[in-house]
PDB file of N, CA and C in Angstrom:
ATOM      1  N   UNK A   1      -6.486  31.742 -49.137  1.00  0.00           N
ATOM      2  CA  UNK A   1      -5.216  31.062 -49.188  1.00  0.00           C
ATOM      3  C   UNK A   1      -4.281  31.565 -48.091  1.00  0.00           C
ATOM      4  N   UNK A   2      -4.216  33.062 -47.904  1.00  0.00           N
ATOM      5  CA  UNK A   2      -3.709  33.382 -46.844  1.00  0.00           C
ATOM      6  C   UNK A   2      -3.614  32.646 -45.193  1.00  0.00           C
ATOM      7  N   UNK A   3      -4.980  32.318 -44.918  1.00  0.00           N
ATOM      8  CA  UNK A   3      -5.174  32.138 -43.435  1.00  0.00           C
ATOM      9  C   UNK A   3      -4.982  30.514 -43.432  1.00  0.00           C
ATOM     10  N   UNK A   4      -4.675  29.995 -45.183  1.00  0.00           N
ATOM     11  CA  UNK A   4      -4.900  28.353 -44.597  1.00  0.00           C
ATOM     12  C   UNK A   4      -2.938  28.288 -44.284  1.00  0.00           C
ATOM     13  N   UNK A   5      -2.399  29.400 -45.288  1.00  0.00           N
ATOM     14  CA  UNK A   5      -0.935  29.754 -45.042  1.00  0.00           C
ATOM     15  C   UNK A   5      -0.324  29.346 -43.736  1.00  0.00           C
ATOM     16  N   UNK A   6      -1.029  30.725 -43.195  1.00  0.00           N
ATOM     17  CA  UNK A   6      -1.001  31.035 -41.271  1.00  0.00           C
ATOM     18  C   UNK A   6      -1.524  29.970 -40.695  1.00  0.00           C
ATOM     19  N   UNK A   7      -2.344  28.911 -40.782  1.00  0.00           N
ATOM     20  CA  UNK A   7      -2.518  27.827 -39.816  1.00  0.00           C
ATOM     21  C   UNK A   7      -1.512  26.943 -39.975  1.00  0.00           C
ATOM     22  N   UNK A   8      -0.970  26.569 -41.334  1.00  0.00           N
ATOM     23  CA  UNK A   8       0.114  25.478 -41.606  1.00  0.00           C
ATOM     24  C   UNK A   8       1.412  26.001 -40.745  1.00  0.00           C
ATOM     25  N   UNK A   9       1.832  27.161 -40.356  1.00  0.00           N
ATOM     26  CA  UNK A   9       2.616  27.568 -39.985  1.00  0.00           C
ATOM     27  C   UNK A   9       2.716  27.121 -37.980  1.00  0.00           C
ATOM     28  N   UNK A  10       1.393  27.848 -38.023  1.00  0.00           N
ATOM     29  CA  UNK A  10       1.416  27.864 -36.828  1.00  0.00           C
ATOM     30  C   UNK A  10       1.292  26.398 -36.225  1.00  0.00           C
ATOM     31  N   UNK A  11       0.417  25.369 -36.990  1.00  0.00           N
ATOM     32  CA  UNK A  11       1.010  24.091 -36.616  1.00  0.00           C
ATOM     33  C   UNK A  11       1.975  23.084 -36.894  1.00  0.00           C
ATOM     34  N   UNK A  12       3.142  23.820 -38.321  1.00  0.00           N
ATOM     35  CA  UNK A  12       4.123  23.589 -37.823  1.00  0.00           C
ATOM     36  C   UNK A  12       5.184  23.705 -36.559  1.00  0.00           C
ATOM     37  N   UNK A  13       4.982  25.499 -36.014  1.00  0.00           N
ATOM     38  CA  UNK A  13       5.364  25.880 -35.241  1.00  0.00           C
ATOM     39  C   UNK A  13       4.953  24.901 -33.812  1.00  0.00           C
ATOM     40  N   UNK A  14       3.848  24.848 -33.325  1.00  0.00           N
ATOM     41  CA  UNK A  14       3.398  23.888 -32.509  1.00  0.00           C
ATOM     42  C   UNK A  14       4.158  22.824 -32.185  1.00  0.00           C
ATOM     43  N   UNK A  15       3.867  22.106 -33.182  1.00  0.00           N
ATOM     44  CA  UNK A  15       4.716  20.524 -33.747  1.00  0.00           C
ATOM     45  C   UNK A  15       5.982  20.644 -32.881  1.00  0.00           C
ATOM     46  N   UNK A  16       6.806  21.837 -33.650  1.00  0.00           N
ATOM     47  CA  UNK A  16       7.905  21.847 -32.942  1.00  0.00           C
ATOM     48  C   UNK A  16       8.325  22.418 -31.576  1.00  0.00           C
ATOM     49  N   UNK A  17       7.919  22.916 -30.952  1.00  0.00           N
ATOM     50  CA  UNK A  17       8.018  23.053 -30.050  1.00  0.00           C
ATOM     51  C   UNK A  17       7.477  21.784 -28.799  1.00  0.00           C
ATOM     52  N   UNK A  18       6.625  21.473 -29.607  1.00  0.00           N
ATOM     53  CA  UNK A  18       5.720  20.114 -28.617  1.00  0.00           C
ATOM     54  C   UNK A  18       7.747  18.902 -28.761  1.00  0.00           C
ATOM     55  N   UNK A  19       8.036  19.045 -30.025  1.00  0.00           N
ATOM     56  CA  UNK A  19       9.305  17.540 -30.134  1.00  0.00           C
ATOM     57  C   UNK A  19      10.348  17.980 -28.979  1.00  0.00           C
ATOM     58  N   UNK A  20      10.507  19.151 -29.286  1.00  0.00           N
ATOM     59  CA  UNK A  20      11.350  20.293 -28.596  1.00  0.00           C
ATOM     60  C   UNK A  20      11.617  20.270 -27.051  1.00  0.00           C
ATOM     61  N   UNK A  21      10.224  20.779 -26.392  1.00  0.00           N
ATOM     62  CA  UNK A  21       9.998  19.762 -25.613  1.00  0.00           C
ATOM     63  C   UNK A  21      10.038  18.610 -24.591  1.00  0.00           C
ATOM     64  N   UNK A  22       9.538  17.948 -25.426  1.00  0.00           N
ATOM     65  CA  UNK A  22      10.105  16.633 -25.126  1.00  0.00           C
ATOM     66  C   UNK A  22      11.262  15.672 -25.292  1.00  0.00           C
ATOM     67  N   UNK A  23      12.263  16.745 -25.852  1.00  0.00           N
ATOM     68  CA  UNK A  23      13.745  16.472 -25.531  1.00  0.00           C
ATOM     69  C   UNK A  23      14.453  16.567 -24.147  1.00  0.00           C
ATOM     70  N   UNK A  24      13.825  18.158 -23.566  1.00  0.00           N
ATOM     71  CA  UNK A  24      14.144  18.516 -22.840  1.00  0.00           C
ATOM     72  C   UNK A  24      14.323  17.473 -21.212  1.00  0.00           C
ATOM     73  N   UNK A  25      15.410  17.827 -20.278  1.00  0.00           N
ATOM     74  CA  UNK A  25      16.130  17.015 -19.512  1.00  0.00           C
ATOM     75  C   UNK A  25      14.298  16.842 -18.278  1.00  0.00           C
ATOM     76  N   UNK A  26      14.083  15.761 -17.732  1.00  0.00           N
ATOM     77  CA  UNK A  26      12.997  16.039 -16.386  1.00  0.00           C
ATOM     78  C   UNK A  26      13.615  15.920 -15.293  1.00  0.00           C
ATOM     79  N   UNK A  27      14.740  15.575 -15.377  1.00  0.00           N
ATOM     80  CA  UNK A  27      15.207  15.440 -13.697  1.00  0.00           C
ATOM     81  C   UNK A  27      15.410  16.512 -13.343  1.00  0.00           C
ATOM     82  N   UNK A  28      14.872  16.133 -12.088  1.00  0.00           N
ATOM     83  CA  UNK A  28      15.251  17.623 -11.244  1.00  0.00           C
ATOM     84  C   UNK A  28      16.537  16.968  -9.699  1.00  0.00           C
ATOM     85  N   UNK A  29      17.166  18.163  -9.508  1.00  0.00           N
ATOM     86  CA  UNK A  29      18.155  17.683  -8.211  1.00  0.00           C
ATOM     87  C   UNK A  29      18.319  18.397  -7.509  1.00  0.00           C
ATOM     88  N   UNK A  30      18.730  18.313  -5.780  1.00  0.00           N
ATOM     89  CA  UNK A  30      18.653  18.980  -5.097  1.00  0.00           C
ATOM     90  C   UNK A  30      19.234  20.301  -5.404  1.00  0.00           C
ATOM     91  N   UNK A  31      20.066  20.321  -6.055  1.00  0.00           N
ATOM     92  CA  UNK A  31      21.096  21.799  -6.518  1.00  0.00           C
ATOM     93  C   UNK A  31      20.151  22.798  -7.255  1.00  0.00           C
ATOM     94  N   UNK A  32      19.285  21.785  -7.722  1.00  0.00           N
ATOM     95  CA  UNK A  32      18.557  23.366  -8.565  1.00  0.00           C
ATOM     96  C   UNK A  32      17.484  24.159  -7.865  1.00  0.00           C
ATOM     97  N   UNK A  33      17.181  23.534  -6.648  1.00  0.00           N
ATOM     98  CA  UNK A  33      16.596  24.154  -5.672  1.00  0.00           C
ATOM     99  C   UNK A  33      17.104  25.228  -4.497  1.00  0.00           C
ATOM    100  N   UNK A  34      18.638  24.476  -4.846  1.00  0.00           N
ATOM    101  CA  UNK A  34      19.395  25.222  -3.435  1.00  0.00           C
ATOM    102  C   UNK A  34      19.295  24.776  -2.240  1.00  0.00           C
ATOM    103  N   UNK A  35      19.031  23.255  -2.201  1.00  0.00           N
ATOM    104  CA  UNK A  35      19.039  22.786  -0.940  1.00  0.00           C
ATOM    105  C   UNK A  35      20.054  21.678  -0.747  1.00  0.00           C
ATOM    106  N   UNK A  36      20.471  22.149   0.661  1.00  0.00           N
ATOM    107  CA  UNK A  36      21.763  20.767   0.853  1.00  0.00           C
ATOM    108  C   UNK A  36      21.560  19.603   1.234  1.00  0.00           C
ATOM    109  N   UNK A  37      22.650  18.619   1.051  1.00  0.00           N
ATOM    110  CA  UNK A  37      22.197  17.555   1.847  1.00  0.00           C
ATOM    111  C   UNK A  37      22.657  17.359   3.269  1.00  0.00           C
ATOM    112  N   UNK A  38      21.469  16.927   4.036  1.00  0.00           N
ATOM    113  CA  UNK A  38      21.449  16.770   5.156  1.00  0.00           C
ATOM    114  C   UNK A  38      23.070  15.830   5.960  1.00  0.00           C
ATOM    115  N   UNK A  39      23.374  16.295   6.728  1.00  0.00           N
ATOM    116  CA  UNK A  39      24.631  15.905   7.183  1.00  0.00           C
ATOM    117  C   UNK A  39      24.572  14.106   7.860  1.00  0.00           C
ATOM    118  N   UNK A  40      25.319  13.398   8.039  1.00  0.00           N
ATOM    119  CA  UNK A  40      25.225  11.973   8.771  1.00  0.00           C
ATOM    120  C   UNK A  40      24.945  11.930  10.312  1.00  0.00           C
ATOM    121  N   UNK A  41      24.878  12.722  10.373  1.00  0.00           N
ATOM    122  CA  UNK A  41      24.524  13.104  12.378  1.00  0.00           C
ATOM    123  C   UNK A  41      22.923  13.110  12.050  1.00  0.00           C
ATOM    124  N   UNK A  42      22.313  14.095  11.252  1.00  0.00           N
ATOM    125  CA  UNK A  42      20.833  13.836  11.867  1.00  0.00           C
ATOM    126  C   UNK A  42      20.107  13.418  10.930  1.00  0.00           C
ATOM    127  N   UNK A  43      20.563  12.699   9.632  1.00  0.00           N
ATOM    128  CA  UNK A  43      20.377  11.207   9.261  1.00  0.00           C
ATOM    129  C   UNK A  43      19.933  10.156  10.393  1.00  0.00           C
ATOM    130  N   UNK A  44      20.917  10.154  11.467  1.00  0.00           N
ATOM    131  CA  UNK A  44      21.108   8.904  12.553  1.00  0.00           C
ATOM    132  C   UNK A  44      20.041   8.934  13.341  1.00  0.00           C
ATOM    133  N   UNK A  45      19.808  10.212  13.543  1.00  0.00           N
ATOM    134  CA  UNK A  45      19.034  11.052  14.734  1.00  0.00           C
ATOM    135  C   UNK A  45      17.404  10.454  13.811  1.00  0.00           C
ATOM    136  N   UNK A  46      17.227  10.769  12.801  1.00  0.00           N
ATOM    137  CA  UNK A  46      15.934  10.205  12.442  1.00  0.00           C
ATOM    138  C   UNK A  46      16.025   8.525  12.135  1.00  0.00           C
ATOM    139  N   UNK A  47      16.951   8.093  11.906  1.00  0.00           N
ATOM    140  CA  UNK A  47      16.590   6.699  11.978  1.00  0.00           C
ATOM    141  C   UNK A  47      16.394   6.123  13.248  1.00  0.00           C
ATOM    142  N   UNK A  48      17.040   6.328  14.214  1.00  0.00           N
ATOM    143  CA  UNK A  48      16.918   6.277  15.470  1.00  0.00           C
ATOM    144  C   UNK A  48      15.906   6.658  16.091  1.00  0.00           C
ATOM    145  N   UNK A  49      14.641   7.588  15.468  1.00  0.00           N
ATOM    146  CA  UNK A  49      13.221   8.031  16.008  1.00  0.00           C
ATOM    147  C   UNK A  49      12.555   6.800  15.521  1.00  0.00           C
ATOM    148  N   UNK A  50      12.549   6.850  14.137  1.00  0.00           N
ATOM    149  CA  UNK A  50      12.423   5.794  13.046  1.00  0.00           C
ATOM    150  C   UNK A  50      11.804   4.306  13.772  1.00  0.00           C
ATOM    151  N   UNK A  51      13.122   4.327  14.054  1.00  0.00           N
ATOM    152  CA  UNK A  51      13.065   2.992  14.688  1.00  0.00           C
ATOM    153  C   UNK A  51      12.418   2.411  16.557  1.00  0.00           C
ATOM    154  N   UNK A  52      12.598   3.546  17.273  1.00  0.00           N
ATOM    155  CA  UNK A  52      12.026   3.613  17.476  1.00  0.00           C
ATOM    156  C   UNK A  52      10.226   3.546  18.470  1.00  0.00           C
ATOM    157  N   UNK A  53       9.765   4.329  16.981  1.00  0.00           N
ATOM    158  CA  UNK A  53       8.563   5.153  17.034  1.00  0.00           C
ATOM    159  C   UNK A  53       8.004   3.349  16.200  1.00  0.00           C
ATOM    160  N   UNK A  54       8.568   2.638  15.474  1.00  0.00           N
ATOM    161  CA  UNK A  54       8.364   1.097  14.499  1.00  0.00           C
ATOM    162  C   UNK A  54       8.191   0.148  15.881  1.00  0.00           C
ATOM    163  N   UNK A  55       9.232   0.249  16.556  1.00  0.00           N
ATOM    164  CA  UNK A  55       9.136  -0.765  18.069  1.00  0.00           C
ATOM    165  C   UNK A  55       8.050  -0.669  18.605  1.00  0.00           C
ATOM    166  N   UNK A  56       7.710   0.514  18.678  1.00  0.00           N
ATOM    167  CA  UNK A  56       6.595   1.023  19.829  1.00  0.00           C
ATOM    168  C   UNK A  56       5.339   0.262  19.279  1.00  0.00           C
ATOM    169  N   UNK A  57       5.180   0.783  17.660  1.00  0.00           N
ATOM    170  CA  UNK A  57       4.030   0.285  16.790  1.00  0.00           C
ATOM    171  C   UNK A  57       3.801  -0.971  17.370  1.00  0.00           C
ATOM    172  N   UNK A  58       4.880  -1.482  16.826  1.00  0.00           N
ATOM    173  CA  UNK A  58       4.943  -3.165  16.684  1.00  0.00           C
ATOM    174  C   UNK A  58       4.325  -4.229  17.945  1.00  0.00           C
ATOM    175  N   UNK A  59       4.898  -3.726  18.925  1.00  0.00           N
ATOM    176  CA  UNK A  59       4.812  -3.915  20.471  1.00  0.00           C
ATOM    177  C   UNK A  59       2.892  -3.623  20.242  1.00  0.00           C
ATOM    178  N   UNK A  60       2.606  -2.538  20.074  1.00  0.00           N
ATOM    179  CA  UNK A  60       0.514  -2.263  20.100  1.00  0.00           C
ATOM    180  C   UNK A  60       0.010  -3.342  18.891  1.00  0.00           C
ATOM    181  N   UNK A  61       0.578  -3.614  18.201  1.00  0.00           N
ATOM    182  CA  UNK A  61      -0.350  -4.368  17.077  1.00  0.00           C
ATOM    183  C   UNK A  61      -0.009  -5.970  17.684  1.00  0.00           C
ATOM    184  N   UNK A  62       1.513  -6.144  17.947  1.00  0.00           N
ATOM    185  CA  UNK A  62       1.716  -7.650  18.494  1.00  0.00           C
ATOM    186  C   UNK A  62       0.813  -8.273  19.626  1.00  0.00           C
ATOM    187  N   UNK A  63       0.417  -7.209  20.575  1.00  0.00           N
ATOM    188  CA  UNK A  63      -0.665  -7.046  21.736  1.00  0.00           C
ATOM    189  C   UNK A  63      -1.730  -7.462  21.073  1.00  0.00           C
ATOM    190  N   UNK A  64      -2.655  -6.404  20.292  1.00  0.00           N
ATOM    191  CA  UNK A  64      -3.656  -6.637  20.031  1.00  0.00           C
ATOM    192  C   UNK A  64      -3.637  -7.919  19.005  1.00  0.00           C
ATOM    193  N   UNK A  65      -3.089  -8.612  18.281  1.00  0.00           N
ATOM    194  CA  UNK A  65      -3.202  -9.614  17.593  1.00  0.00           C
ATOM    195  C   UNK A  65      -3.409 -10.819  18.245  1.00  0.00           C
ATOM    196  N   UNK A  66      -2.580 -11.039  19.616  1.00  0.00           N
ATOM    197  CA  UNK A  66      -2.255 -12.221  20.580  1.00  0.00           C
ATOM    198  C   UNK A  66      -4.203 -12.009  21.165  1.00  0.00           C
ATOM    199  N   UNK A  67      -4.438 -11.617  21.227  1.00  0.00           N
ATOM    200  CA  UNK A  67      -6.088 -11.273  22.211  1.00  0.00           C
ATOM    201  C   UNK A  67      -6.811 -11.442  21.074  1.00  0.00           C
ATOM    202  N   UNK A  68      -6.897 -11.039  19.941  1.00  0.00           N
ATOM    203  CA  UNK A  68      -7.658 -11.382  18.637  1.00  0.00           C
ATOM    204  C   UNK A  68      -7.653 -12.282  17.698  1.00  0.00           C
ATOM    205  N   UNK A  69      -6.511 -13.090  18.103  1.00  0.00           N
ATOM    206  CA  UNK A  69      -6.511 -13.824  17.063  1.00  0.00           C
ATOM    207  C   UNK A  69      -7.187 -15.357  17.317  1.00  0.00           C
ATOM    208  N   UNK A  70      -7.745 -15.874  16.060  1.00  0.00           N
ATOM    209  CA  UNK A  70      -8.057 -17.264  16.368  1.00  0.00           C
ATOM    210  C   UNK A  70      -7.693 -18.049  15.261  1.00  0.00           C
ATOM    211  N   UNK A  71      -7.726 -19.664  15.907  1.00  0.00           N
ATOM    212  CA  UNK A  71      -6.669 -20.716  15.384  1.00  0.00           C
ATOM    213  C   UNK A  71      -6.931 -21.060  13.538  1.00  0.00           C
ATOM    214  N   UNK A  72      -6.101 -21.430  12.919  1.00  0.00           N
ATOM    215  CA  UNK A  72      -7.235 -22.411  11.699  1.00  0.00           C
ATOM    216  C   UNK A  72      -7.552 -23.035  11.956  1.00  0.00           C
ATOM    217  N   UNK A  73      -8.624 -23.781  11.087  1.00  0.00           N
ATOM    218  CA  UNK A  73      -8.985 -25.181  11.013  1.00  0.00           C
ATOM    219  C   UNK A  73      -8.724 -25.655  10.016  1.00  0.00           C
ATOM    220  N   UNK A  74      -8.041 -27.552   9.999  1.00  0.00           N
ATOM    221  CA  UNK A  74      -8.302 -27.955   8.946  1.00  0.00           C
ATOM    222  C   UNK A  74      -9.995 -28.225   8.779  1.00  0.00           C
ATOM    223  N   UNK A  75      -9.268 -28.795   6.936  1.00  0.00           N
ATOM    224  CA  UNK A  75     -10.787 -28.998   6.511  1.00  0.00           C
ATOM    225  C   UNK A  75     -11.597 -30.448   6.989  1.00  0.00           C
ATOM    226  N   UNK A  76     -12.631 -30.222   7.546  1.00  0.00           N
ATOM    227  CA  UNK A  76     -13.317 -31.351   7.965  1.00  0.00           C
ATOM    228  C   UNK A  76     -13.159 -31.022   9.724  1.00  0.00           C
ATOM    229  N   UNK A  77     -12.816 -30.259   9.621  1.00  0.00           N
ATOM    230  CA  UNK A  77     -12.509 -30.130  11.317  1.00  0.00           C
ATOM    231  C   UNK A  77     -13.763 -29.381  11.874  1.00  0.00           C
ATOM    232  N   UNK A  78     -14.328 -29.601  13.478  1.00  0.00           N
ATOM    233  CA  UNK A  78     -14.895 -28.320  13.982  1.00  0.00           C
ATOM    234  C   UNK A  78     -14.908 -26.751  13.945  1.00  0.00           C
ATOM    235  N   UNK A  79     -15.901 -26.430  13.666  1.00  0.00           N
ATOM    236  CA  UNK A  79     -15.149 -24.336  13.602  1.00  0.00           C
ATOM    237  C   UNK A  79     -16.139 -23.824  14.308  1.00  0.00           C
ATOM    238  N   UNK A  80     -17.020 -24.276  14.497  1.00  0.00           N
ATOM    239  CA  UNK A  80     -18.088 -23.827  15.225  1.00  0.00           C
ATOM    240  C   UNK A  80     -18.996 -24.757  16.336  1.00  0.00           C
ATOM    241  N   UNK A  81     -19.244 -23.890  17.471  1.00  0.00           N
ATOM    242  CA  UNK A  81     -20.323 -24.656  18.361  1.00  0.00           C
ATOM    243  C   UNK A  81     -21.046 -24.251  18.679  1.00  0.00           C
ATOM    244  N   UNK A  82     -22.569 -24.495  19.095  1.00  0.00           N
ATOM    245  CA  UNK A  82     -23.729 -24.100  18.881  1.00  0.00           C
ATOM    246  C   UNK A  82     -23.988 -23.973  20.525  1.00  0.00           C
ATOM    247  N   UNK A  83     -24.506 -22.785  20.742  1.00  0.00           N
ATOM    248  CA  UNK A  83     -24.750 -22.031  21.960  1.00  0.00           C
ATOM    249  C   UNK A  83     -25.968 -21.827  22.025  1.00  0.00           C
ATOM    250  N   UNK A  84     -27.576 -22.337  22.263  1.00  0.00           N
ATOM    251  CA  UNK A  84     -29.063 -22.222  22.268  1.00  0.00           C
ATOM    252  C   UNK A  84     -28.546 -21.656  20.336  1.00  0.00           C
ATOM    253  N   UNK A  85     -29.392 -20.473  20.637  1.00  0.00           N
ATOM    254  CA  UNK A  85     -29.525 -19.779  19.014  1.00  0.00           C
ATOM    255  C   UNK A  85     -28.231 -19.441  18.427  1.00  0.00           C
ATOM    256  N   UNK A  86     -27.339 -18.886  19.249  1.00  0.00           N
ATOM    257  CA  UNK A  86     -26.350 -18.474  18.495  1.00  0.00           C
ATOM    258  C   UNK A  86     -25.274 -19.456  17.957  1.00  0.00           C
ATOM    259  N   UNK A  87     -24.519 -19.315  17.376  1.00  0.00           N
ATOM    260  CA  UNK A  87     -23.000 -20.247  17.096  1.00  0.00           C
ATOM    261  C   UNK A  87     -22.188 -19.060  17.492  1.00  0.00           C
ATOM    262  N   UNK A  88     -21.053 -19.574  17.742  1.00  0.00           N
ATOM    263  CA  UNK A  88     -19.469 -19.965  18.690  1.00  0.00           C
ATOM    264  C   UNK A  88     -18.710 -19.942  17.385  1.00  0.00           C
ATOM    265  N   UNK A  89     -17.398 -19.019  17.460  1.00  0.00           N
ATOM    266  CA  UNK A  89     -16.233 -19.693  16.222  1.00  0.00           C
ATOM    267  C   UNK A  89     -15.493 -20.700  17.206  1.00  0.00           C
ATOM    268  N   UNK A  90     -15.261 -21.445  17.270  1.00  0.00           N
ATOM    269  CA  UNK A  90     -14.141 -22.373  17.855  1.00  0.00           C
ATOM    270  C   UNK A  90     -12.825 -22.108  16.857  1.00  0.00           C
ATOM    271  N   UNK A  91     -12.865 -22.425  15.401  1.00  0.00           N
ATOM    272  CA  UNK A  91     -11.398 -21.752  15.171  1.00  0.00           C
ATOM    273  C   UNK A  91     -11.825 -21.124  13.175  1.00  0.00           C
ATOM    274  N   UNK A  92     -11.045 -20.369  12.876  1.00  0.00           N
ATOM    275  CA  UNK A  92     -11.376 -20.152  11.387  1.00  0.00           C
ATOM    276  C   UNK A  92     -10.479 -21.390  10.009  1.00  0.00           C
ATOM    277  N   UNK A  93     -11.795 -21.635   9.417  1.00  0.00           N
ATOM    278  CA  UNK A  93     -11.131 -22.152   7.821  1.00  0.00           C
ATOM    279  C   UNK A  93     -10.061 -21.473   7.117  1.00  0.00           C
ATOM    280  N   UNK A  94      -9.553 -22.375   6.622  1.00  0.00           N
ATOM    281  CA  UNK A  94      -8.297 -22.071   5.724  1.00  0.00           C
ATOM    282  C   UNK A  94      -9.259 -21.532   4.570  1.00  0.00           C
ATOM    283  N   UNK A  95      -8.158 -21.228   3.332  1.00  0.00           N
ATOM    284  CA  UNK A  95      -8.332 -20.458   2.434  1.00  0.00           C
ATOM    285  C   UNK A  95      -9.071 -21.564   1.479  1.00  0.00           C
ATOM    286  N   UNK A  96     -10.146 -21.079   0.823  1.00  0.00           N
ATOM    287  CA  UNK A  96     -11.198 -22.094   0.262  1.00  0.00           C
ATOM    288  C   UNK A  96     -11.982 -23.190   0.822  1.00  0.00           C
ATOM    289  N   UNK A  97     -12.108 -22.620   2.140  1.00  0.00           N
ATOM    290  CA  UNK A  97     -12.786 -23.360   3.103  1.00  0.00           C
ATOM    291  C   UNK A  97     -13.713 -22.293   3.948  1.00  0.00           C
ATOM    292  N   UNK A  98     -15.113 -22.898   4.072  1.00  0.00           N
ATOM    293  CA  UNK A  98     -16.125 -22.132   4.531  1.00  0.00           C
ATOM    294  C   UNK A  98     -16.845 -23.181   5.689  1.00  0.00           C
ATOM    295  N   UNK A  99     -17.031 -22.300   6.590  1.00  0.00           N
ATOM    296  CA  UNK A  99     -17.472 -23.232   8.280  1.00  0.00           C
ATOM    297  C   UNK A  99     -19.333 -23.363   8.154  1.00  0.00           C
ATOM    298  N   UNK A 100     -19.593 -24.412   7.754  1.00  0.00           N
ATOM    299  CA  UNK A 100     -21.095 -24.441   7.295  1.00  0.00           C
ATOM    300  C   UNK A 100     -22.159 -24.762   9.041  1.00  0.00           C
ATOM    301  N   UNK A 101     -22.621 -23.677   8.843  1.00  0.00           N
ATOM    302  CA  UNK A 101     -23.550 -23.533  10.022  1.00  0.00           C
ATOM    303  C   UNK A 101     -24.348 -24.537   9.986  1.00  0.00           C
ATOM    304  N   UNK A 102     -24.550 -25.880   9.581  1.00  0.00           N
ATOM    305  CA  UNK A 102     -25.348 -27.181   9.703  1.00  0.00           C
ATOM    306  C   UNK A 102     -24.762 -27.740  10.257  1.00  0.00           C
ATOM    307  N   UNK A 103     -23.868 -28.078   9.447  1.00  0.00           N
ATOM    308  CA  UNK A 103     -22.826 -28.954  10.048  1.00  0.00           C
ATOM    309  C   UNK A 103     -21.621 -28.895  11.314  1.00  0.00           C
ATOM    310  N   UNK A 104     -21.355 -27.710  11.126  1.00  0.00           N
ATOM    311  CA  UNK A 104     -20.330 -27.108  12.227  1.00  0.00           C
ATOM    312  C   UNK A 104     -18.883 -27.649  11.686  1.00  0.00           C
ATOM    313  N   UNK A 105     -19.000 -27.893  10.281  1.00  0.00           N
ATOM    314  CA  UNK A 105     -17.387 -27.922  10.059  1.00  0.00           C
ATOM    315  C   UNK A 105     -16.906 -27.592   8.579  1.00  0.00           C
ATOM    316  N   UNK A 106     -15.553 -27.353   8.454  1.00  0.00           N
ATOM    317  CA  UNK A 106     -14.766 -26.708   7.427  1.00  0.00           C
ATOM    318  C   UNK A 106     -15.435 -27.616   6.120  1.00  0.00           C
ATOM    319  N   UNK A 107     -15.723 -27.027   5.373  1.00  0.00           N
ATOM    320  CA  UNK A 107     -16.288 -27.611   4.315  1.00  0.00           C
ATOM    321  C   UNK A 107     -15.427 -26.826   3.063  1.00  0.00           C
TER     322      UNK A 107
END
């Protein structure tokens, strides 16, 4: 009887501490770390890299897209042309449209 005593206890004890717990506050904020906030000068200074370091991106992907990219097709249209063995994309199908290598068009 003793030890079934001591378990009821101890998982009362448990219990409460688990509710206990999970009262407790989770936010955390810069103050409880001790760190300040950064001033509006080099705020600027990183948006201004920010931006940019985004231009620069933009400018390499806008490049490579213009050289890679090819046209849609509507459906029923040409997408392909036949070169001896191989096929040619002439342009890509829209969405639920597949370029049937018999035929050579958006199906």
């Amino acid at each position: 009887m003793d030890s079934s005593g001591m378990l009821r206890g101890l998982l009362c004890v448990g219990l409460l501490s688990a509710l206990c717990r999970g009262q407790a506050s989770q936010e955390v904020s810069a103050e409880d770390f001790g760190l300040e906030k950064p001033d509006a000068g080099a705020e600027k200074d990183l948006i201004e890299a920010l931006e940019t370091l985004l231009s620069r991106m933009h400018n390499r992907v806008s490049s490579t897209e213009k050289r890679g990219s090819i046209p849609l097709c509507g459906m029923g249209d040409r997408c392909a042309m036949k070169f001896g063995p191989r096929i040619g994309k002439l342009c890509d199908c829209g969405r639920g449209a597949n370029c049937n290598s018999y035929l050579l068009k958006c199906i």
